[in-house]
Protein backbone atom coordinates (compact mmCIF):
# COMPACT_ATOMS: atom_id res chain seq x y z
CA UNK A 1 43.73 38.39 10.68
CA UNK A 2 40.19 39.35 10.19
CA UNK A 3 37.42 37.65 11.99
CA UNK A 4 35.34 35.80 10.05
CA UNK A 5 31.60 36.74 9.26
CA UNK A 6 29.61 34.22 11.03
CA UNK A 7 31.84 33.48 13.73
CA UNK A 8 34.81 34.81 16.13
CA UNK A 9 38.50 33.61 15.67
CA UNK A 10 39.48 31.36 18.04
CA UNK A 11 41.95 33.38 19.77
CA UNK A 12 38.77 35.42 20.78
CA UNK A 13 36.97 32.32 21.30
CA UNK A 14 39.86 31.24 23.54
CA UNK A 15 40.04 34.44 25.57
CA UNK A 16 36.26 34.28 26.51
CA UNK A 17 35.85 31.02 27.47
CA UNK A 18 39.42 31.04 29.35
CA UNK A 19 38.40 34.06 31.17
CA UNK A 20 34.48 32.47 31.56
CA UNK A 21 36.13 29.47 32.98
CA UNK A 22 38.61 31.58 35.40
CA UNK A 23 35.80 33.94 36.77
CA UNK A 24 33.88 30.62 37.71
CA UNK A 25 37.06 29.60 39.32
CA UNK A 26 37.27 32.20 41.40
CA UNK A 27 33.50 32.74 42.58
CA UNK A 28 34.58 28.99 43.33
CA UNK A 29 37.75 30.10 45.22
CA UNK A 30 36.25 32.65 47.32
CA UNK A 31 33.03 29.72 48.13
CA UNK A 32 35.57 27.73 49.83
CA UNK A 33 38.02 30.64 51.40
CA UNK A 34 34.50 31.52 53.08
CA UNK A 35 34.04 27.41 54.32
CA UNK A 36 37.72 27.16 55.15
CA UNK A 37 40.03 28.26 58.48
CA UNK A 38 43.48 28.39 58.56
CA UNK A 39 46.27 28.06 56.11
CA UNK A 40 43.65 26.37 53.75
CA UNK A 41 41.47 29.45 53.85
CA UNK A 42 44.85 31.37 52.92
CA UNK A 43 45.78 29.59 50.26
CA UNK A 44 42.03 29.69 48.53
CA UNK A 45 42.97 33.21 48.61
CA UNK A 46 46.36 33.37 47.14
CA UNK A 47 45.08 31.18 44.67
CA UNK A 48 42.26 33.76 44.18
CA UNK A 49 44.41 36.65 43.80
CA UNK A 50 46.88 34.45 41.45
CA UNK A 51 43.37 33.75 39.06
CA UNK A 52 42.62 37.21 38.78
CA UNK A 53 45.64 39.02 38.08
CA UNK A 54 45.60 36.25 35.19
CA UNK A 55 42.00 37.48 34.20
CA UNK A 56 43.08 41.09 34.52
CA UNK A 57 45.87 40.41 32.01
CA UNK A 58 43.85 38.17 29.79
CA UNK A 59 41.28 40.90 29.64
CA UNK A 60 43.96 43.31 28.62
CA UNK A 61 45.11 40.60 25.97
CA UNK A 62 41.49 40.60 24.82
CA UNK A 63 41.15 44.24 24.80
CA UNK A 64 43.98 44.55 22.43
CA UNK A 65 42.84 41.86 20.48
CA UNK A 66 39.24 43.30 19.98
CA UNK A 67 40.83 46.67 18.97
CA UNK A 68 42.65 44.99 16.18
CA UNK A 69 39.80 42.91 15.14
CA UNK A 70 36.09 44.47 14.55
CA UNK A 71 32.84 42.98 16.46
CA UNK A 72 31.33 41.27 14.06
CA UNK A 73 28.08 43.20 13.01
CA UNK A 74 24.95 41.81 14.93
CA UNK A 75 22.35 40.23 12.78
CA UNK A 76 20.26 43.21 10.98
CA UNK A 77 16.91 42.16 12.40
CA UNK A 78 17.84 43.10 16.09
CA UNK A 79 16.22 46.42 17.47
CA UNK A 80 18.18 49.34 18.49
CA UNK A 81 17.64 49.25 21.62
CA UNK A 82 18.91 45.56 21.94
CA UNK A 83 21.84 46.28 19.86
CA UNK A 84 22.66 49.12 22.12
CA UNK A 85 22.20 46.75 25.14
CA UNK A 86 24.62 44.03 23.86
CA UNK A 87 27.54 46.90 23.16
CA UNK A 88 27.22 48.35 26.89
CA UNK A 89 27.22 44.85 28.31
CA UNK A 90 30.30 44.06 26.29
CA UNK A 91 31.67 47.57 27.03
CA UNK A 92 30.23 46.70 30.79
CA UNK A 93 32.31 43.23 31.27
CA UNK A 94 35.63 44.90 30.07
CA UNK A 95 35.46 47.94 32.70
CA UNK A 96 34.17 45.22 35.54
CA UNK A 97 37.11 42.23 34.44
CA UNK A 98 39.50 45.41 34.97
CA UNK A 99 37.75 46.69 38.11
CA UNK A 100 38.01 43.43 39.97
CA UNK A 101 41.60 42.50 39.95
CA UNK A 102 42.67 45.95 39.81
CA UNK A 103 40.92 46.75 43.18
CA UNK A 104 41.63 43.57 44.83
CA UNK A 105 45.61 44.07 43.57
CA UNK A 106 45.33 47.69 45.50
CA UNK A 107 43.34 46.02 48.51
CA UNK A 108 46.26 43.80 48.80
CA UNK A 109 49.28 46.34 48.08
CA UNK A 110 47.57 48.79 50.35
CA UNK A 111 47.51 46.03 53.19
CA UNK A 112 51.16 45.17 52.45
CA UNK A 113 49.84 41.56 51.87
CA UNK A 114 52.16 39.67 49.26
CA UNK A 115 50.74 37.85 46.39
CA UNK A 116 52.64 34.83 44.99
CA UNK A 117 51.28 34.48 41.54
CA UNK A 118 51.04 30.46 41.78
CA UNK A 119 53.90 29.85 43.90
CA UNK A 120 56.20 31.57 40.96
CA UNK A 121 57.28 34.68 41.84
CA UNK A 122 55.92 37.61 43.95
CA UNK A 123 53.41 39.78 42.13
CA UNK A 124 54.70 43.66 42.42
CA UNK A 125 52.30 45.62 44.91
CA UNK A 126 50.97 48.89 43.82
CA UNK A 127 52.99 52.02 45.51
CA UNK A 128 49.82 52.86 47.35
CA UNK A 129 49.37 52.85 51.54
CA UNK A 130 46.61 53.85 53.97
CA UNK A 131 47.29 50.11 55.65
CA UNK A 132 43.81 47.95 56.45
CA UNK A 133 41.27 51.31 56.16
CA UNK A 134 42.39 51.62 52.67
CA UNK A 135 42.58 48.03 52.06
CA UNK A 136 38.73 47.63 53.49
CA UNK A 137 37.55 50.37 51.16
CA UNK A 138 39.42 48.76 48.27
CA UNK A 139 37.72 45.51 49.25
CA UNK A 140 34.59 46.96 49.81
CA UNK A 141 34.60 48.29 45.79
CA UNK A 142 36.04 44.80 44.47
CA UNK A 143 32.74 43.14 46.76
CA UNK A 144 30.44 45.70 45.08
CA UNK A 145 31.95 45.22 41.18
CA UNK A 146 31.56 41.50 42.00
CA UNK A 147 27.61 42.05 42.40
CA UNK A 148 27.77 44.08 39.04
CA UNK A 149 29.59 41.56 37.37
CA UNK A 150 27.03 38.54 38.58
CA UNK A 151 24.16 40.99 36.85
CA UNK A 152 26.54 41.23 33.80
CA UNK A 153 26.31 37.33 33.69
CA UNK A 154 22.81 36.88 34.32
CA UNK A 155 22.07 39.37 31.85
CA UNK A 156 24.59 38.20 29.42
CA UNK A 157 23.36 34.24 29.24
CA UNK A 158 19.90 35.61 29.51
CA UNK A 159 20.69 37.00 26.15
CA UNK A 160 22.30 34.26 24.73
CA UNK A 161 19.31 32.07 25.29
CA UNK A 162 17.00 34.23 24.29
CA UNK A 163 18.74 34.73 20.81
CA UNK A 164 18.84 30.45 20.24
CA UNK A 165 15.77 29.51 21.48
CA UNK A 166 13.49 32.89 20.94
CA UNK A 167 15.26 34.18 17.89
CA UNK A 168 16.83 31.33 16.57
CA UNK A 169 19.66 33.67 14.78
CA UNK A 170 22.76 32.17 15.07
CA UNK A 171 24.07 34.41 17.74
CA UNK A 172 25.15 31.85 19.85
CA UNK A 173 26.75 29.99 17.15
CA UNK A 174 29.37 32.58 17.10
CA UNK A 175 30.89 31.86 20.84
CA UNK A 176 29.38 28.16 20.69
CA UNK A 177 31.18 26.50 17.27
CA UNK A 178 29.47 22.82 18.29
CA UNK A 179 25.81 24.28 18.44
CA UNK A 180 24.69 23.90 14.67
CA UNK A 181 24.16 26.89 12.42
CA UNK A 182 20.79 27.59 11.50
CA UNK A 183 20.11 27.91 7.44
């Protein structure tokens, strides 16, 4: 099913805003893990872990789907250089929504720590050791892809606004089906 011109299909519509909504979640998560003690703070973290192996496999689901549907072409008028930004942030989100469960998943396999994925079964660990030094330098990567991935976001609503409001072209239209399109 092609994607329409002026507007992506709503499975890709879905996708974003599901995984949007689920990396919001877990900046949420990891707010009140960090407020927390106890067998609260524990389960903010299972929880956590539960969100983003869903991410990484919606990402993968999105991946797929994005490989059997074409971007839709960005509006003619944009400059090279901004059309070149927009692919590497897209490009950019994919290799961080991978980075960040995958390195949590081995920070977590290599500490032998279990992860229930929602109190439904036991996520597999990876086949990896090295015990807590391993699992701090996995965590230490997942902490610094999570500062990469908050510039992503800044970057990527800063260009969303700036397309409505400075170039009035529609571009939000595409993610945003309720904002009206422009003649």
């Amino acid at each position: 099913m092609a994607e329409p011109r002026n507007r992506y299909s709503t499975v890709s519509l879905i996708l974003h805003w599901v995984i949007a909504l689920a990396v919001v979640a877990q900046v949420a998560l990891i707010m009140a893990h960090d407020a927390t003690e106890g067998p609260l703070s524990r389960e903010f973290v299972q929880v956590h872990k539960a969100v983003g192996l869903t991410i990484l496999v919606l990402t993968l689901g999105q991946i797929g789907w994005r490989l059997a549907n074409p971007l839709i072409a960005l509006p003619v008028e944009m400059p090279r250089w901004e059309r070149m930004l927009a692919r590497t942030t897209q490009i950019a989100f994919y290799v961080v929504l991978l980075a960040m469960p995958l390195t949590g998943w081995l920070a977590s396999s290599a500490g032998a720590r279990e992860i229930s994925w929602f109190g439904l079964f036991q996520w597999p660990l990876l086949p990896v050791g090295g015990g807590r030094e391993a699992a701090g330098q996995f965590m230490d990567t997942h902490e610094m892809v999570a500062k990469l991935l908050y510039a992503l976001i800044v970057l990527h609503i800063a260009g969303a606004l700036k397309h409505q409001f400075i170039n009035r072209d529609n571009v939000l239209h595409r993610m945003i089906p309720m904002i009206q399109r422009r003649p």
